[in-house]
C-alpha atoms as a PDB file:
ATOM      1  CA  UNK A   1       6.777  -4.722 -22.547  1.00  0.00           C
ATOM      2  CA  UNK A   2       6.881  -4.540 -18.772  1.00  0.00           C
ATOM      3  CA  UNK A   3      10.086  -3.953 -17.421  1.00  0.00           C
ATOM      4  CA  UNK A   4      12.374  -5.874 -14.898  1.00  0.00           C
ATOM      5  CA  UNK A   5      12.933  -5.496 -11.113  1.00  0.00           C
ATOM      6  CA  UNK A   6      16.249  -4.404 -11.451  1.00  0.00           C
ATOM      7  CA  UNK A   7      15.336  -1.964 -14.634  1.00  0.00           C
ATOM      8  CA  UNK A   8      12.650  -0.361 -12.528  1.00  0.00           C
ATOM      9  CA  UNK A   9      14.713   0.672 -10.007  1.00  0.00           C
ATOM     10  CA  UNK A  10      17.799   1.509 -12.158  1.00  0.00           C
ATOM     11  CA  UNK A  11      14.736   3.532 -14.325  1.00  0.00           C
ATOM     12  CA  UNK A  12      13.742   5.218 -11.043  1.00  0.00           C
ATOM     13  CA  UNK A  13      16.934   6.119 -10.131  1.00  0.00           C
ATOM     14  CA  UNK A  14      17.902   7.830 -13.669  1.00  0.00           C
ATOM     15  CA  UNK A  15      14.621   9.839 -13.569  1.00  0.00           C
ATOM     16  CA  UNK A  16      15.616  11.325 -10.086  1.00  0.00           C
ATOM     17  CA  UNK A  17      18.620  12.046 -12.099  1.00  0.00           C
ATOM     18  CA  UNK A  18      20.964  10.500  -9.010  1.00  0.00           C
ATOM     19  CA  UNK A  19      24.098   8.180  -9.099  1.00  0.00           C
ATOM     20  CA  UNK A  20      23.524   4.858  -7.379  1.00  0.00           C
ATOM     21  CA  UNK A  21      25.771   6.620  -4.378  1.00  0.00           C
ATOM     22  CA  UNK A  22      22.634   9.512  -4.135  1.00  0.00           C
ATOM     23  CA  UNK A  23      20.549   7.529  -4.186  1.00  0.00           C
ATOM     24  CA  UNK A  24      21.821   4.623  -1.870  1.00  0.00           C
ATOM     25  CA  UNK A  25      22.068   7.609   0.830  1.00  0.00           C
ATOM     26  CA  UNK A  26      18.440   8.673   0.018  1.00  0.00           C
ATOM     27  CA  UNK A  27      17.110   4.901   0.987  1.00  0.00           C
ATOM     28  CA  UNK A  28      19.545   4.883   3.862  1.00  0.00           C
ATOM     29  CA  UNK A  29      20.865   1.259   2.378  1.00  0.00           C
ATOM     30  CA  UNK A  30      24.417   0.668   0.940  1.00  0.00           C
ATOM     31  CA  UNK A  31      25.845   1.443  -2.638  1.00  0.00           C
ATOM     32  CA  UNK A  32      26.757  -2.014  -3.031  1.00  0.00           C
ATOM     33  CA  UNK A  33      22.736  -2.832  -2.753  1.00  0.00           C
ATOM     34  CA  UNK A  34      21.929  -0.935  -4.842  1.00  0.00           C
ATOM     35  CA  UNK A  35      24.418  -1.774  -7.002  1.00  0.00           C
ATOM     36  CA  UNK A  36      23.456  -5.310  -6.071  1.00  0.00           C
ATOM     37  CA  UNK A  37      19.574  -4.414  -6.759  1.00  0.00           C
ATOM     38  CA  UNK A  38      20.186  -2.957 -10.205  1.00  0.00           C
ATOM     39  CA  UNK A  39      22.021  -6.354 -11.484  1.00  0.00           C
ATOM     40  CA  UNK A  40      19.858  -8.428  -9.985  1.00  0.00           C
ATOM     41  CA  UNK A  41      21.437  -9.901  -7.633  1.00  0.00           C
ATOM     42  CA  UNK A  42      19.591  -8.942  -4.691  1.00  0.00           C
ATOM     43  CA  UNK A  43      15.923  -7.965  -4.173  1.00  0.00           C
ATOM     44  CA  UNK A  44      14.373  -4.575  -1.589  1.00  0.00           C
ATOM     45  CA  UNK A  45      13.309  -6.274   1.658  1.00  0.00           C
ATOM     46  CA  UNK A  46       9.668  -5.343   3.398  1.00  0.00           C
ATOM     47  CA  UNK A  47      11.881  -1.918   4.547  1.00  0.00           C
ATOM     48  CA  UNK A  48      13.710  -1.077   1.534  1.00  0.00           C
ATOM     49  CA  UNK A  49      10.626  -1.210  -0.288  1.00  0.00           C
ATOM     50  CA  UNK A  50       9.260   1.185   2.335  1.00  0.00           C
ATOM     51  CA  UNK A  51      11.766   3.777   1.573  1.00  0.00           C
ATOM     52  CA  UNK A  52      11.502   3.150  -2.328  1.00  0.00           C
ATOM     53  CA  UNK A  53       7.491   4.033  -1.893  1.00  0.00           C
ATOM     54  CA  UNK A  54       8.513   7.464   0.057  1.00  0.00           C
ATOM     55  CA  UNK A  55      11.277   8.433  -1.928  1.00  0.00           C
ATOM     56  CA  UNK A  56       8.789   8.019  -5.241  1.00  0.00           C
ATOM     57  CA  UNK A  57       6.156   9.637  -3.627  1.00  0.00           C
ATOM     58  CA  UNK A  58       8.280  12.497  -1.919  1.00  0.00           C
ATOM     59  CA  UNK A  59       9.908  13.042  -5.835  1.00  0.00           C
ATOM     60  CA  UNK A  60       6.682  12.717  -7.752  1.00  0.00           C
ATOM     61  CA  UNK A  61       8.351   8.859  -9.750  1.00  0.00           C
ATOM     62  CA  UNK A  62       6.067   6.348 -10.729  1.00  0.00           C
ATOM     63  CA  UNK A  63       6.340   3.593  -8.042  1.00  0.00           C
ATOM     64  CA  UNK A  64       3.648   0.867  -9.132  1.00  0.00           C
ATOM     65  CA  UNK A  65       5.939  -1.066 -11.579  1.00  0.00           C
ATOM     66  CA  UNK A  66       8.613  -1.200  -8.900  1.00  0.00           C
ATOM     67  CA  UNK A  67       5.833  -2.734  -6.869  1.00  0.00           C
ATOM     68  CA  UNK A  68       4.303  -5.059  -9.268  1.00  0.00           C
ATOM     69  CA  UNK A  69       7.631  -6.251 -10.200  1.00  0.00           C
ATOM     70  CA  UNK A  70       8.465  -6.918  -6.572  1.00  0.00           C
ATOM     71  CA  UNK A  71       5.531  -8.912  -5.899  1.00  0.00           C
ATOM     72  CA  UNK A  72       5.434 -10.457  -9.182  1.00  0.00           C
END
């Protein structure tokens, strides 16, 4: 079963082992978005996404379902 937006990134953020604060400072966005982002609220813009692909890639975390699940 493929997973949600928001469970991707709240899955990406648990194997970094980081608190939304961490890792809000990481993609230089707010806590509330990713707070927001996690409950699915809100989406990652073009930029967010941007930082989500280096911060995966800089940490060695699977970023293709976040991406699929973004464009999906």
């Amino acid at each position: 079963m493929q997973m949600s937006l928001p469970e991707a990134i709240k899955n990406m953020r648990m194997k970094a082992l980081l608190s939304q604060e961490s890792l809000a400072e990481a993609l230089q966005v707010s806590v509330g978005t990713i707070n927001r982002w996690e409950n699915g609220k809100t989406r990652p813009n073009i930029t967010a996404m941007k930082h989500i692909k280096e911060f995966c890639t800089d940490n060695g975390l699977p970023y293709e379902e976040i991406e699929a699940e973004w464009l999906g």
